[in-house]
Every structure is written in C-alpha cells, then in structure tokens.
N, C-alpha and C. Protein backbone atom coordinates (compact mmCIF):
# COMPACT_ATOMS: atom_id res chain seq x y z
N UNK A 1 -0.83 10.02 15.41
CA UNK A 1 0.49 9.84 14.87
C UNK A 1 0.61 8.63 13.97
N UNK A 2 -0.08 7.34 14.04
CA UNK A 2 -0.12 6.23 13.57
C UNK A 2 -0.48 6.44 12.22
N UNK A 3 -1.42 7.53 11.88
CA UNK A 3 -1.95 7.43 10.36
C UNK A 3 -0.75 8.62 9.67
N UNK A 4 -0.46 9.51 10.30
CA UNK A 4 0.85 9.98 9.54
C UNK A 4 1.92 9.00 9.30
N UNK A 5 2.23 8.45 10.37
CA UNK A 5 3.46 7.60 9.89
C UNK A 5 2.97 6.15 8.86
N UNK A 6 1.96 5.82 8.44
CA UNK A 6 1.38 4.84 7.79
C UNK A 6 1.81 5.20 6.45
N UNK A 7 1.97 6.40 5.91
CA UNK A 7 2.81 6.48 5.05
C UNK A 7 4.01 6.24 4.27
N UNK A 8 4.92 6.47 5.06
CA UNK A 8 6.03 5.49 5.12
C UNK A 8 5.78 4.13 4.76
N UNK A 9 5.01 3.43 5.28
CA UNK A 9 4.57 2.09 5.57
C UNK A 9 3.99 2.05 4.20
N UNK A 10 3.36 2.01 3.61
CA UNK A 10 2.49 2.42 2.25
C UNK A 10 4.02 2.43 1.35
N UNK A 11 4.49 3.05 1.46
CA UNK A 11 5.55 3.50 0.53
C UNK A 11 6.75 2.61 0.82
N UNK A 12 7.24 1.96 1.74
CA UNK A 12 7.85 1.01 1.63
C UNK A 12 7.38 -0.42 0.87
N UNK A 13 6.41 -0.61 1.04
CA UNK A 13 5.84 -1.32 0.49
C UNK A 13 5.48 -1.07 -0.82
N UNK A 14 5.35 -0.21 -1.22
CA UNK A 14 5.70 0.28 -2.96
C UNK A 14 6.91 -0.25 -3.24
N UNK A 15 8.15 0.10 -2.52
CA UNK A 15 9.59 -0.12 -2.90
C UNK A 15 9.89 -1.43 -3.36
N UNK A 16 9.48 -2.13 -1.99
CA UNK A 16 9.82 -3.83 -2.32
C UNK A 16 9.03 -4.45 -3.50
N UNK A 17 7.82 -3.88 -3.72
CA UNK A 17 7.28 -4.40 -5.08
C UNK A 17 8.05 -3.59 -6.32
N UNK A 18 8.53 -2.63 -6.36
CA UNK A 18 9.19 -1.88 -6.94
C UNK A 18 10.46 -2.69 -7.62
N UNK A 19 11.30 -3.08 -6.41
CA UNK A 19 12.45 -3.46 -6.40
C UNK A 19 11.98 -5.09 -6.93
N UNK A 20 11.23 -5.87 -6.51
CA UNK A 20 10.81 -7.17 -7.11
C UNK A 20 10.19 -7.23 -8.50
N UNK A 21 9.50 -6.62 -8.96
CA UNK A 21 9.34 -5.67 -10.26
C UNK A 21 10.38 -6.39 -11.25
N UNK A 22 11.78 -5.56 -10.67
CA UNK A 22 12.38 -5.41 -11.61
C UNK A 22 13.46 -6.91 -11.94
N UNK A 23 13.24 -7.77 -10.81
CA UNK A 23 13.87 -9.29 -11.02
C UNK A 23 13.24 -9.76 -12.19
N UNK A 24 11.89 -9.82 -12.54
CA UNK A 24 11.55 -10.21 -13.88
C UNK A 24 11.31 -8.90 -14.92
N UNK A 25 12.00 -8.46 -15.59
CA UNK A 25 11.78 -7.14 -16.60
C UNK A 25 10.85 -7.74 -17.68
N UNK A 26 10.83 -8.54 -18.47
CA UNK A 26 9.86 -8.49 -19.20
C UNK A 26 8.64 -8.10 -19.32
N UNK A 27 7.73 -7.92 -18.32
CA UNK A 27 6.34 -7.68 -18.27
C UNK A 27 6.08 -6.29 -17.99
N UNK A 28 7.07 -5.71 -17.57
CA UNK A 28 7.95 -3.52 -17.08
C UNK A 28 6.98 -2.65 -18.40
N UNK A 29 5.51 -2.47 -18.19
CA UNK A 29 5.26 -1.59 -19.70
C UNK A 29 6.12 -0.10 -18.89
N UNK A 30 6.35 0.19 -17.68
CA UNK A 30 7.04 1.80 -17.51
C UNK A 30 7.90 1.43 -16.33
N UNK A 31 9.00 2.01 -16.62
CA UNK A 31 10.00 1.63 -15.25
C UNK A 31 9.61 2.73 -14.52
N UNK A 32 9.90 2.14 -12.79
CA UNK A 32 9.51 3.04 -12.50
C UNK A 32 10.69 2.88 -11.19
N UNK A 33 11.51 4.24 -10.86
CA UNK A 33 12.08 4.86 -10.03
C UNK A 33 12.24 3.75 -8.90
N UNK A 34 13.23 3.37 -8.01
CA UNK A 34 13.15 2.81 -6.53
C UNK A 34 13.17 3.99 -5.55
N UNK A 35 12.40 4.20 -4.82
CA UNK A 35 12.36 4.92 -3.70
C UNK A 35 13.09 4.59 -2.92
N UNK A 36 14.25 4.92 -1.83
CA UNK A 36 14.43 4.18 -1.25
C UNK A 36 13.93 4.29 0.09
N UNK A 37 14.15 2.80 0.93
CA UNK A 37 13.28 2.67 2.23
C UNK A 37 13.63 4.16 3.45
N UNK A 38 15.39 4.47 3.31
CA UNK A 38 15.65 5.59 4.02
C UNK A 38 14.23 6.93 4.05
N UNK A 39 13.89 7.14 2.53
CA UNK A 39 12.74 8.42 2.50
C UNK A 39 11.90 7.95 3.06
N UNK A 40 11.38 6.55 2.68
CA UNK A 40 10.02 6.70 3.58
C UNK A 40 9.87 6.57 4.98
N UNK A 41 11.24 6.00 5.93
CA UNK A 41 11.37 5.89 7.46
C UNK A 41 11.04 7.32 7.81
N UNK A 42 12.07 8.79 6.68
CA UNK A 42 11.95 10.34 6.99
C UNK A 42 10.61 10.46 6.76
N UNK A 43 9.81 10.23 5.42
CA UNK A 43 8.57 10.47 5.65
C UNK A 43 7.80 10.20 7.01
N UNK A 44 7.90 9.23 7.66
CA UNK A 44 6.90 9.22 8.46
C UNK A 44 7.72 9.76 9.89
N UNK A 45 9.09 9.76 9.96
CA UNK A 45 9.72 10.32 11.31
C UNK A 45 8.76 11.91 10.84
N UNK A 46 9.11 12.56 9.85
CA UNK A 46 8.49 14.05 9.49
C UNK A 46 7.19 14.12 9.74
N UNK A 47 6.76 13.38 9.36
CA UNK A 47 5.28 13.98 9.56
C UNK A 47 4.54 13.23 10.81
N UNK A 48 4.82 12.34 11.72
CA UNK A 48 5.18 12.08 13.02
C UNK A 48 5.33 13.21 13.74
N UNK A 49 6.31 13.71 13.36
CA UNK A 49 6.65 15.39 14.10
C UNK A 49 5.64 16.61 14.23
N UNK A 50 5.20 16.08 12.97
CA UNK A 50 4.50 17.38 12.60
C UNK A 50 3.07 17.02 13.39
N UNK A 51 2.48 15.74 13.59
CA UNK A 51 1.65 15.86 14.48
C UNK A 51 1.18 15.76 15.22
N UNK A 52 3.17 14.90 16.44
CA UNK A 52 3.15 15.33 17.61
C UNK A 52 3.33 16.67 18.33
N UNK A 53 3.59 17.79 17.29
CA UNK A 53 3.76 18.91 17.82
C UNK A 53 2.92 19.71 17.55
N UNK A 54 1.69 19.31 16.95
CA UNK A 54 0.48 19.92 16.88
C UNK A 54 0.01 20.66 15.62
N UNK A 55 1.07 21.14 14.67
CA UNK A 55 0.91 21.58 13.66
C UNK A 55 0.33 21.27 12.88
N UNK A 56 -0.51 19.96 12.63
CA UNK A 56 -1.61 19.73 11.91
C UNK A 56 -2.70 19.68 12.38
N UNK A 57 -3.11 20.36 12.50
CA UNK A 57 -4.35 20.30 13.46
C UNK A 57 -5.72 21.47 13.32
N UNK A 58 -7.08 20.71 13.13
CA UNK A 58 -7.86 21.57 13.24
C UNK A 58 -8.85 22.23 14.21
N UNK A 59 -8.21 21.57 15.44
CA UNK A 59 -8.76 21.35 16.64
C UNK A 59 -9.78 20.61 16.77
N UNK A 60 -10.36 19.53 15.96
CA UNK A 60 -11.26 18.71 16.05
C UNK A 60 -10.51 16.87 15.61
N UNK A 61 -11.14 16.26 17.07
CA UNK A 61 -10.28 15.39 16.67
C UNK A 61 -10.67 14.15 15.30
N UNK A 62 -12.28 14.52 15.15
CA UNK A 62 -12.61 13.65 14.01
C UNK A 62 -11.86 13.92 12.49
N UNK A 63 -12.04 15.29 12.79
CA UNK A 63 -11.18 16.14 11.00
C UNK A 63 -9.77 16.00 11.08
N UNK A 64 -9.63 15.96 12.21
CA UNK A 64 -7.38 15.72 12.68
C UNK A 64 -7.55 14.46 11.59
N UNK A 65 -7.78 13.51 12.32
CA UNK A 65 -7.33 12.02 11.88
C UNK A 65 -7.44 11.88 10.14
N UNK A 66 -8.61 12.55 9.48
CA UNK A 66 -8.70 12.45 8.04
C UNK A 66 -7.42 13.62 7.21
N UNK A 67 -7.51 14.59 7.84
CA UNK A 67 -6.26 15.68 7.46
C UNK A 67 -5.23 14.91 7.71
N UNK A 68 -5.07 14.57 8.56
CA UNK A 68 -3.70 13.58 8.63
C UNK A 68 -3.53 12.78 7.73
N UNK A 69 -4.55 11.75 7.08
CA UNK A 69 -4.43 10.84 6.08
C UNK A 69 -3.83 11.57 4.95
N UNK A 70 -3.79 12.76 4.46
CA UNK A 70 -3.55 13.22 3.51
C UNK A 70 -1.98 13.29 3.33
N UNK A 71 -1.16 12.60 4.42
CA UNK A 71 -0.25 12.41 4.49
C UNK A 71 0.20 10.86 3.87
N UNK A 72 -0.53 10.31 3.81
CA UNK A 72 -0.69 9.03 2.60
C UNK A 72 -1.02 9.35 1.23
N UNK A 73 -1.01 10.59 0.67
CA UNK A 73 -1.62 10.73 -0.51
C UNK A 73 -0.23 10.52 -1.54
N UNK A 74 1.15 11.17 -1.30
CA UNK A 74 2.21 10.70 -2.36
C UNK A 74 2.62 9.39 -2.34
N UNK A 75 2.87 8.21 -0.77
CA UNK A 75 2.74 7.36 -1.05
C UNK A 75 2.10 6.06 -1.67
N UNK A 76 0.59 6.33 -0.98
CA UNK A 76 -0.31 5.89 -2.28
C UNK A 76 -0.50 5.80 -3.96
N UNK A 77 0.27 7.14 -4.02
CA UNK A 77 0.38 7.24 -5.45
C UNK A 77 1.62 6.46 -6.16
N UNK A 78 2.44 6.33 -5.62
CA UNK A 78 3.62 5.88 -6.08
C UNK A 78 3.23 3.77 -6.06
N UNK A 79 2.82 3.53 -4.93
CA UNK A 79 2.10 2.14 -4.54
C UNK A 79 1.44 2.12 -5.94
N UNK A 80 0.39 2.66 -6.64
CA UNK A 80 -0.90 2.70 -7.90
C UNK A 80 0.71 2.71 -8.90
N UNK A 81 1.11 3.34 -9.09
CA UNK A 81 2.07 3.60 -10.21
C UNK A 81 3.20 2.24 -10.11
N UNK A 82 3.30 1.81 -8.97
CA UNK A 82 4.30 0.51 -9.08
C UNK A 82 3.02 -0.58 -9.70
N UNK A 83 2.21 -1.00 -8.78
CA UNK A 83 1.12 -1.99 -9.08
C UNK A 83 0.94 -1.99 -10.51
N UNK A 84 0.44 -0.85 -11.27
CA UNK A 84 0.34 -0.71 -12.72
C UNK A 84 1.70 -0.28 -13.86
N UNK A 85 2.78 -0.32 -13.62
CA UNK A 85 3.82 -0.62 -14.41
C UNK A 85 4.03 -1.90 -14.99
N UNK A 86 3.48 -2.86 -14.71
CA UNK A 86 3.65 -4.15 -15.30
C UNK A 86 2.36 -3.96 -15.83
N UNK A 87 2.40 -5.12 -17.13
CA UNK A 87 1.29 -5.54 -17.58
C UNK A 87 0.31 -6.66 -16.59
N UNK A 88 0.88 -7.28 -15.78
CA UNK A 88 0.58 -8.48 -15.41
C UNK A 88 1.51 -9.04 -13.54
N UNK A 89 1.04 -9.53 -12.87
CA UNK A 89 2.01 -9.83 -12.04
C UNK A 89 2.08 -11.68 -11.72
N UNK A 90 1.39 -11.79 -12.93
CA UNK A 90 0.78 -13.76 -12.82
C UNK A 90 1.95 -14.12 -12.64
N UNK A 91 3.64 -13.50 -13.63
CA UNK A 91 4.67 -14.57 -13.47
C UNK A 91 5.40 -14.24 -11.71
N UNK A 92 4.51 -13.91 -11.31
CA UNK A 92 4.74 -13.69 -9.28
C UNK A 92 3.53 -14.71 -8.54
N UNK A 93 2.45 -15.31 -9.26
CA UNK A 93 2.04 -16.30 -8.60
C UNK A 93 0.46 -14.97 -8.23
N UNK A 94 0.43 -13.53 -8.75
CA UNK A 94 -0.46 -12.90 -7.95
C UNK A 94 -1.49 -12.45 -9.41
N UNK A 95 -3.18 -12.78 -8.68
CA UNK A 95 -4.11 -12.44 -10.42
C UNK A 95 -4.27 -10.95 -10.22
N UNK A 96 -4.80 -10.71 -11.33
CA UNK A 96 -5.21 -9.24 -11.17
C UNK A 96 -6.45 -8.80 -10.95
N UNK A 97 -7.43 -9.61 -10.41
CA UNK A 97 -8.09 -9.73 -9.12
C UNK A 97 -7.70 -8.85 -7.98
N UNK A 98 -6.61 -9.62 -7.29
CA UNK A 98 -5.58 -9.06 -6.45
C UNK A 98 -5.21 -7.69 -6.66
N UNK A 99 -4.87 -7.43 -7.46
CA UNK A 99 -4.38 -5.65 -7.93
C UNK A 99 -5.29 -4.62 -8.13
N UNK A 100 -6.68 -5.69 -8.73
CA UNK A 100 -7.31 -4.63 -8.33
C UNK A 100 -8.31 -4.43 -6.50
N UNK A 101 -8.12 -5.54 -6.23
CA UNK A 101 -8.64 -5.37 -4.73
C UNK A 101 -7.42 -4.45 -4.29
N UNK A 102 -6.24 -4.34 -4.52
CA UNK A 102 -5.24 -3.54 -3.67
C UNK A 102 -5.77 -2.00 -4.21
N UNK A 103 -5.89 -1.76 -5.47
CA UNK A 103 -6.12 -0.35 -6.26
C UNK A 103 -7.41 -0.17 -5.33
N UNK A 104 -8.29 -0.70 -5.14
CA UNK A 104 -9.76 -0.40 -4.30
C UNK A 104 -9.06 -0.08 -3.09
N UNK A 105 -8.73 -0.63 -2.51
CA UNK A 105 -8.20 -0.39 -0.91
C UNK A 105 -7.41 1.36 -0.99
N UNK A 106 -6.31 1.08 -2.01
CA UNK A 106 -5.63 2.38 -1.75
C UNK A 106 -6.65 3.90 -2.33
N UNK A 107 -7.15 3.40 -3.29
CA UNK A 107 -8.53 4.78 -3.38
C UNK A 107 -9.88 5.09 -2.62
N UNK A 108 -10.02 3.69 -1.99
CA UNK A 108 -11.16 4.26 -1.01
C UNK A 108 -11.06 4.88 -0.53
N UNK A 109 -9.80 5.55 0.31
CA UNK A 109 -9.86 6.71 1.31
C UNK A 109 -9.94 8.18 0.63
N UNK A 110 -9.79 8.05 -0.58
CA UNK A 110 -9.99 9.71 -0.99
C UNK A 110 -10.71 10.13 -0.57
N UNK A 111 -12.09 9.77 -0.92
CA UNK A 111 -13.33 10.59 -0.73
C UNK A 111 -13.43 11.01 0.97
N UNK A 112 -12.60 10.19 1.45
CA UNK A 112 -12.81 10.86 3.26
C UNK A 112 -12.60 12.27 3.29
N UNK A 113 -11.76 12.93 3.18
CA UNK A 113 -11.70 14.32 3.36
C UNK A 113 -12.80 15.21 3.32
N UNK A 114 -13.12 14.80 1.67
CA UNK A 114 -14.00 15.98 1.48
C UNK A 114 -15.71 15.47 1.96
N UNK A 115 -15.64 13.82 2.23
CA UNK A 115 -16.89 13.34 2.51
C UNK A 115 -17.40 14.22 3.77
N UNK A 116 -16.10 14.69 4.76
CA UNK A 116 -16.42 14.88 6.21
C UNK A 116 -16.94 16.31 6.08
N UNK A 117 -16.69 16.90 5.05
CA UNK A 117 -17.31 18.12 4.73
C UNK A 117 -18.68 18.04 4.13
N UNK A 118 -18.99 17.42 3.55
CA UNK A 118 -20.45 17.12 2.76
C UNK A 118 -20.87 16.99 3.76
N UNK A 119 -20.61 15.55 4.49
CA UNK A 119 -21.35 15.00 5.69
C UNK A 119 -21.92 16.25 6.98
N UNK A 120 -20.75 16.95 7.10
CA UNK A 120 -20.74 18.03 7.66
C UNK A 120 -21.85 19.13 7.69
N UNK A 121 -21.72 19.60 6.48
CA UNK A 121 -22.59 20.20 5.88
C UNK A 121 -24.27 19.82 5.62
N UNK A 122 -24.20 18.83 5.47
CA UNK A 122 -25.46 18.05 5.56
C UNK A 122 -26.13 18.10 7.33
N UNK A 123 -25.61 18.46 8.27
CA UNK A 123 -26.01 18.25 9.24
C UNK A 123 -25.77 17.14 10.16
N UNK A 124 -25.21 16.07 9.64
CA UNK A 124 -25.22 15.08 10.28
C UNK A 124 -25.12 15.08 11.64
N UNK A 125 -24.91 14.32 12.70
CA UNK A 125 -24.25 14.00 14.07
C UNK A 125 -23.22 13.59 13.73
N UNK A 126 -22.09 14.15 14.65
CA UNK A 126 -20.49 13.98 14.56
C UNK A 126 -20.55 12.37 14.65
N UNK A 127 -21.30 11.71 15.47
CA UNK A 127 -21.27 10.08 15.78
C UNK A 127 -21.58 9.43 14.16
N UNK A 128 -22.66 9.42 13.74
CA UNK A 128 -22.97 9.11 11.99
C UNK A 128 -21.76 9.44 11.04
N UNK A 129 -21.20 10.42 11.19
CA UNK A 129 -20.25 11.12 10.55
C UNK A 129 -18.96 10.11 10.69
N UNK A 130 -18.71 9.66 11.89
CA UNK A 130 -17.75 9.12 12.06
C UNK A 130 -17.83 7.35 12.00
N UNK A 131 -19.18 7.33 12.08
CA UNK A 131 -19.31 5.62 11.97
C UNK A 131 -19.63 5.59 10.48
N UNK A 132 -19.70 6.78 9.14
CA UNK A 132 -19.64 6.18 7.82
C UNK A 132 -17.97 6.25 7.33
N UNK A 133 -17.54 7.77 8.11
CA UNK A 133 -16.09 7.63 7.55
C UNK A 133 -15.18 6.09 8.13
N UNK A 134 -15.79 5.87 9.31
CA UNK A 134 -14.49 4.61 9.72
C UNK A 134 -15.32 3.40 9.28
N UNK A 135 -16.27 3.38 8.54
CA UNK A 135 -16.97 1.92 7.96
C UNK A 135 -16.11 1.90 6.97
N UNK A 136 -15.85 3.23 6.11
CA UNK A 136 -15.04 2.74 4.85
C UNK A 136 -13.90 2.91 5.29
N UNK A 137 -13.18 3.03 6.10
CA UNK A 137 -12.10 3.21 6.42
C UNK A 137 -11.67 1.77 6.78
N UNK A 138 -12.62 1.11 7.08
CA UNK A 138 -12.60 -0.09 7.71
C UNK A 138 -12.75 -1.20 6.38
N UNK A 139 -13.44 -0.80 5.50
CA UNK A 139 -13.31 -1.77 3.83
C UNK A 139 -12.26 -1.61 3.27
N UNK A 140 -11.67 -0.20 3.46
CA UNK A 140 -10.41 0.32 2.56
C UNK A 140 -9.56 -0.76 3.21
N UNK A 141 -9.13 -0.52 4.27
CA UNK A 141 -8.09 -1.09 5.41
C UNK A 141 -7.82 -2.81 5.36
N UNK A 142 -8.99 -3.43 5.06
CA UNK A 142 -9.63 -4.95 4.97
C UNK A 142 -8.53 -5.04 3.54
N UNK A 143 -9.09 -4.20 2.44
CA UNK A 143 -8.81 -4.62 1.20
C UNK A 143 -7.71 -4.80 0.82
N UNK A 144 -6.49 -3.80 1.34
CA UNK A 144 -5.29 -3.79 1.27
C UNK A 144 -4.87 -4.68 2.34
N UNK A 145 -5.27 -4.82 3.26
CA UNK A 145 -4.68 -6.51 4.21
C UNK A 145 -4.29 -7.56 2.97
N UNK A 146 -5.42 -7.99 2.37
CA UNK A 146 -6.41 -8.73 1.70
C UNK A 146 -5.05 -9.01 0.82
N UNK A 147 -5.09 -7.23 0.18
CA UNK A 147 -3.88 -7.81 -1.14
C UNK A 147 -3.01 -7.81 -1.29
N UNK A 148 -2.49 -7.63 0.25
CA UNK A 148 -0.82 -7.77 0.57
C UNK A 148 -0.95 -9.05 0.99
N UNK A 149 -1.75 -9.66 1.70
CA UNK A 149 -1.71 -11.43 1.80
C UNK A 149 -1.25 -11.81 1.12
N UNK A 150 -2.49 -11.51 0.11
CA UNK A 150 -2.25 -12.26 -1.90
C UNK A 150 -0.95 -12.27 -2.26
N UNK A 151 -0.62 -10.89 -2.49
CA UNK A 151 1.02 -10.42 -3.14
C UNK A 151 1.55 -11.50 -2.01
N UNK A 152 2.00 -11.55 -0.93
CA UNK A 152 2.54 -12.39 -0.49
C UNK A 152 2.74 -13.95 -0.77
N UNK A 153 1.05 -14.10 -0.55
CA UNK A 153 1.29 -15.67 -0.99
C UNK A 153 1.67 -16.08 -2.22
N UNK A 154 1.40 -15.48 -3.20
CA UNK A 154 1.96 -15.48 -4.52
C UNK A 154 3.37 -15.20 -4.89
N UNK A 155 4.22 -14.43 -4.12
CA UNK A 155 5.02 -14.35 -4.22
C UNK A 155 6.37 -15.47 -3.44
N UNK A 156 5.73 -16.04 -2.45
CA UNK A 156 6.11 -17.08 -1.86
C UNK A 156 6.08 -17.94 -2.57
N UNK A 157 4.78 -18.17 -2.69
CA UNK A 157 4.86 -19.65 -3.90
C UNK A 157 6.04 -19.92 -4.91
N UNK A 158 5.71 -19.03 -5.93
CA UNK A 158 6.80 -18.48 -6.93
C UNK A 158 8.19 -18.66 -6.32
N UNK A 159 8.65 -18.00 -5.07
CA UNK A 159 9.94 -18.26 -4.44
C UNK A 159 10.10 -19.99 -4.15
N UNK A 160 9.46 -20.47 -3.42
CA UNK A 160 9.21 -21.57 -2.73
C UNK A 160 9.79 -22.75 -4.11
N UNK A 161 8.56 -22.12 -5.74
CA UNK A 161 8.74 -23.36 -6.63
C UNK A 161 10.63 -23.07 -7.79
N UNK A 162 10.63 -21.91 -7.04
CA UNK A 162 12.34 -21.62 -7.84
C UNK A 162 12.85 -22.32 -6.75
N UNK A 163 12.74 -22.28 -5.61
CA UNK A 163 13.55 -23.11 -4.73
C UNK A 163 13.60 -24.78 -5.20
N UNK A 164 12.41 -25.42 -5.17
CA UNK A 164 11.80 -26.75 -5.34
C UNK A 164 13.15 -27.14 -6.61
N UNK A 165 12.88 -26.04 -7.30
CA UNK A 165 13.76 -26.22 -8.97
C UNK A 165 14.91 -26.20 -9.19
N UNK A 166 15.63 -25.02 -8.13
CA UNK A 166 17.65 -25.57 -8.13
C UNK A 166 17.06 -25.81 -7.38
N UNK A 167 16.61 -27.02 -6.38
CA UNK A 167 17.35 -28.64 -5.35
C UNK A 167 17.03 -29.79 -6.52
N UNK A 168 16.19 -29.35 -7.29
CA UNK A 168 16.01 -30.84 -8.03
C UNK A 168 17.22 -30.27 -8.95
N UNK A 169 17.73 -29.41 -9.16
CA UNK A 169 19.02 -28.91 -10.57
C UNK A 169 20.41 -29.79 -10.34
N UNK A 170 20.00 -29.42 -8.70
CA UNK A 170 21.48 -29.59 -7.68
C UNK A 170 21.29 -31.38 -7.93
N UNK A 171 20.64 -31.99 -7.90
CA UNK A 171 20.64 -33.21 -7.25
C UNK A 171 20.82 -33.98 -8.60
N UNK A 172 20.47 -33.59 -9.59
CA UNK A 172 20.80 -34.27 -10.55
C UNK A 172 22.51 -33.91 -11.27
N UNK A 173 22.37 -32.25 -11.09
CA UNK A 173 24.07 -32.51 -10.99
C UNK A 173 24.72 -33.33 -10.24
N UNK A 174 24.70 -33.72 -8.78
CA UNK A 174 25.53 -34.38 -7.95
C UNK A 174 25.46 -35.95 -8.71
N UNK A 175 23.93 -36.52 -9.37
CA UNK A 175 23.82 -37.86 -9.55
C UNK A 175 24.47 -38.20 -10.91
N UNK A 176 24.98 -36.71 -11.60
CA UNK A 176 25.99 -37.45 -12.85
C UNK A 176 27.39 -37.28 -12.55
N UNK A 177 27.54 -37.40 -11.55
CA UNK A 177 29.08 -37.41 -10.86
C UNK A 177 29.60 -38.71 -11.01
C-alpha cells in the first residue's frame, strides 16, 4: 500500500515546487498548471484502495510491488515537468546538479517493470531478481532524498537571507525616526 500511496507524496511535492515556482516568474520558460494537494491526498486514498482490496495484483508478491509503482508514473511526470519549467532554480539557493540528481532519482525506477520481465525471462532466481530490482530501487530512493534535502536547503537559505533583509529594512526604518 505504501508504494501506491507514494504517489500522492511525489505529486505533492511537485505542487509546492510548482506553487514556489511561481513567487519568482522570471526564470518560468513554461507555466505550468498547480495541482492541487486535495488530488493528490485522492490519488493515493484511490489507489490505496485499489490495493488494499486486491485488485492490483498478480499474485506474486515481487511483481505486486513493481506494478504498483506504476502508480507513480503521472506523478513523476508532472514532478520532471515542474523541475524543468524554469530555466534555472539558482535564484532558490538550489544548482542544477541538484535537478539533475532529482531527474536521476525520479527515472531510475522505469526500467523496473519491464527489468523484472527480462530478468525473468533470463532465468534468474526470484532472490537475484529482487536484490537487483531493490539495489536500484535503493539508488533511485537515496537520490531523490538527496534532492529534496538540496531543494530544501536552498530554499531555506534564500528564505532565511530575505528574512536577514526586511530586519535589517525594518531597523533602519525605525533608526530614521
């Protein structure tokens, strides 16, 4: 249930960069839509549902968990399409370093699906099978930690030095009183 509803989660997190986006417009090469947080709570209450009640399911629990991911595939996309609407996110304190460690994180998981079929097919042991899909599952997962830190700390900063800037605004207004 955790990787269906991770969606949501993914996609909220599109929003707020979405919605922060648009405090500085200049750097906007494509506007792009606010989602709001209500769809993505339904996204993941929905598809939550769908696979506590079994309906996704291939009766295997290694192929469940990757079929399920595919329930991250519109939010992901919308996350890539916010990240790359700006030219730049430097005037947020974040390099594009950062954006692209986040773009790595959110595309590593493609290839899981169909890897588990190659892999599959190849013969593997279900154990091999599952210790290459959750190795990258486990780089993907790292990377996007990684560049939501970043976005964070960068975006703090940036907050932190507008703060620093009206108290010194304020204080010199009060000292020509």
């Amino acid at each position: 249930g955790t990787v269906a509803v991770a969606g949501g989660n993914i996609g909220s997190v599109a929003t707020d960069l979405a919605k922060l986006s648009l405090s500085q417009p200049d750097d906007i090469s494509v506007n792009i839509p606010i989602v709001p947080h209500y769809f993505w709570f339904s996204w993941s209450v929905f598809f939550f549902g769908v696979v506590f009640w079994g309906l996704f399911s291939m009766k295997q629990p290694a192929c469940d968990i990757f079929l399920t991911g595919v329930t991250q595939t519109v939010p992901t996309f919308y996350l890539i399409v916010v990240l790359y609407s700006r030219k730049h996110w430097k005037s947020f304190g974040v390099s594009n370093t950062s954006r692209q460690v986040f773009l790595f994180g959110a595309l590593a998981n493609v290839p899981l699906l169909p890897g588990y079929d190659v892999f599959n097919f190849l013969n593997l042991p279900l154990g091999i099978i599952n210790l290459i899909l959750h190795t990258n599952l486990g780089f993907a997962w790292s990377s996007q930690g990684y560049a939501i830190l970043r976005f964070r700390q960068g975006i703090a900063s940036c907050k932190n030095l507008e703060e620093d800037q009206n108290v010194e605004e304020k204080a010199d207004e009060i000292s020509t009183f």
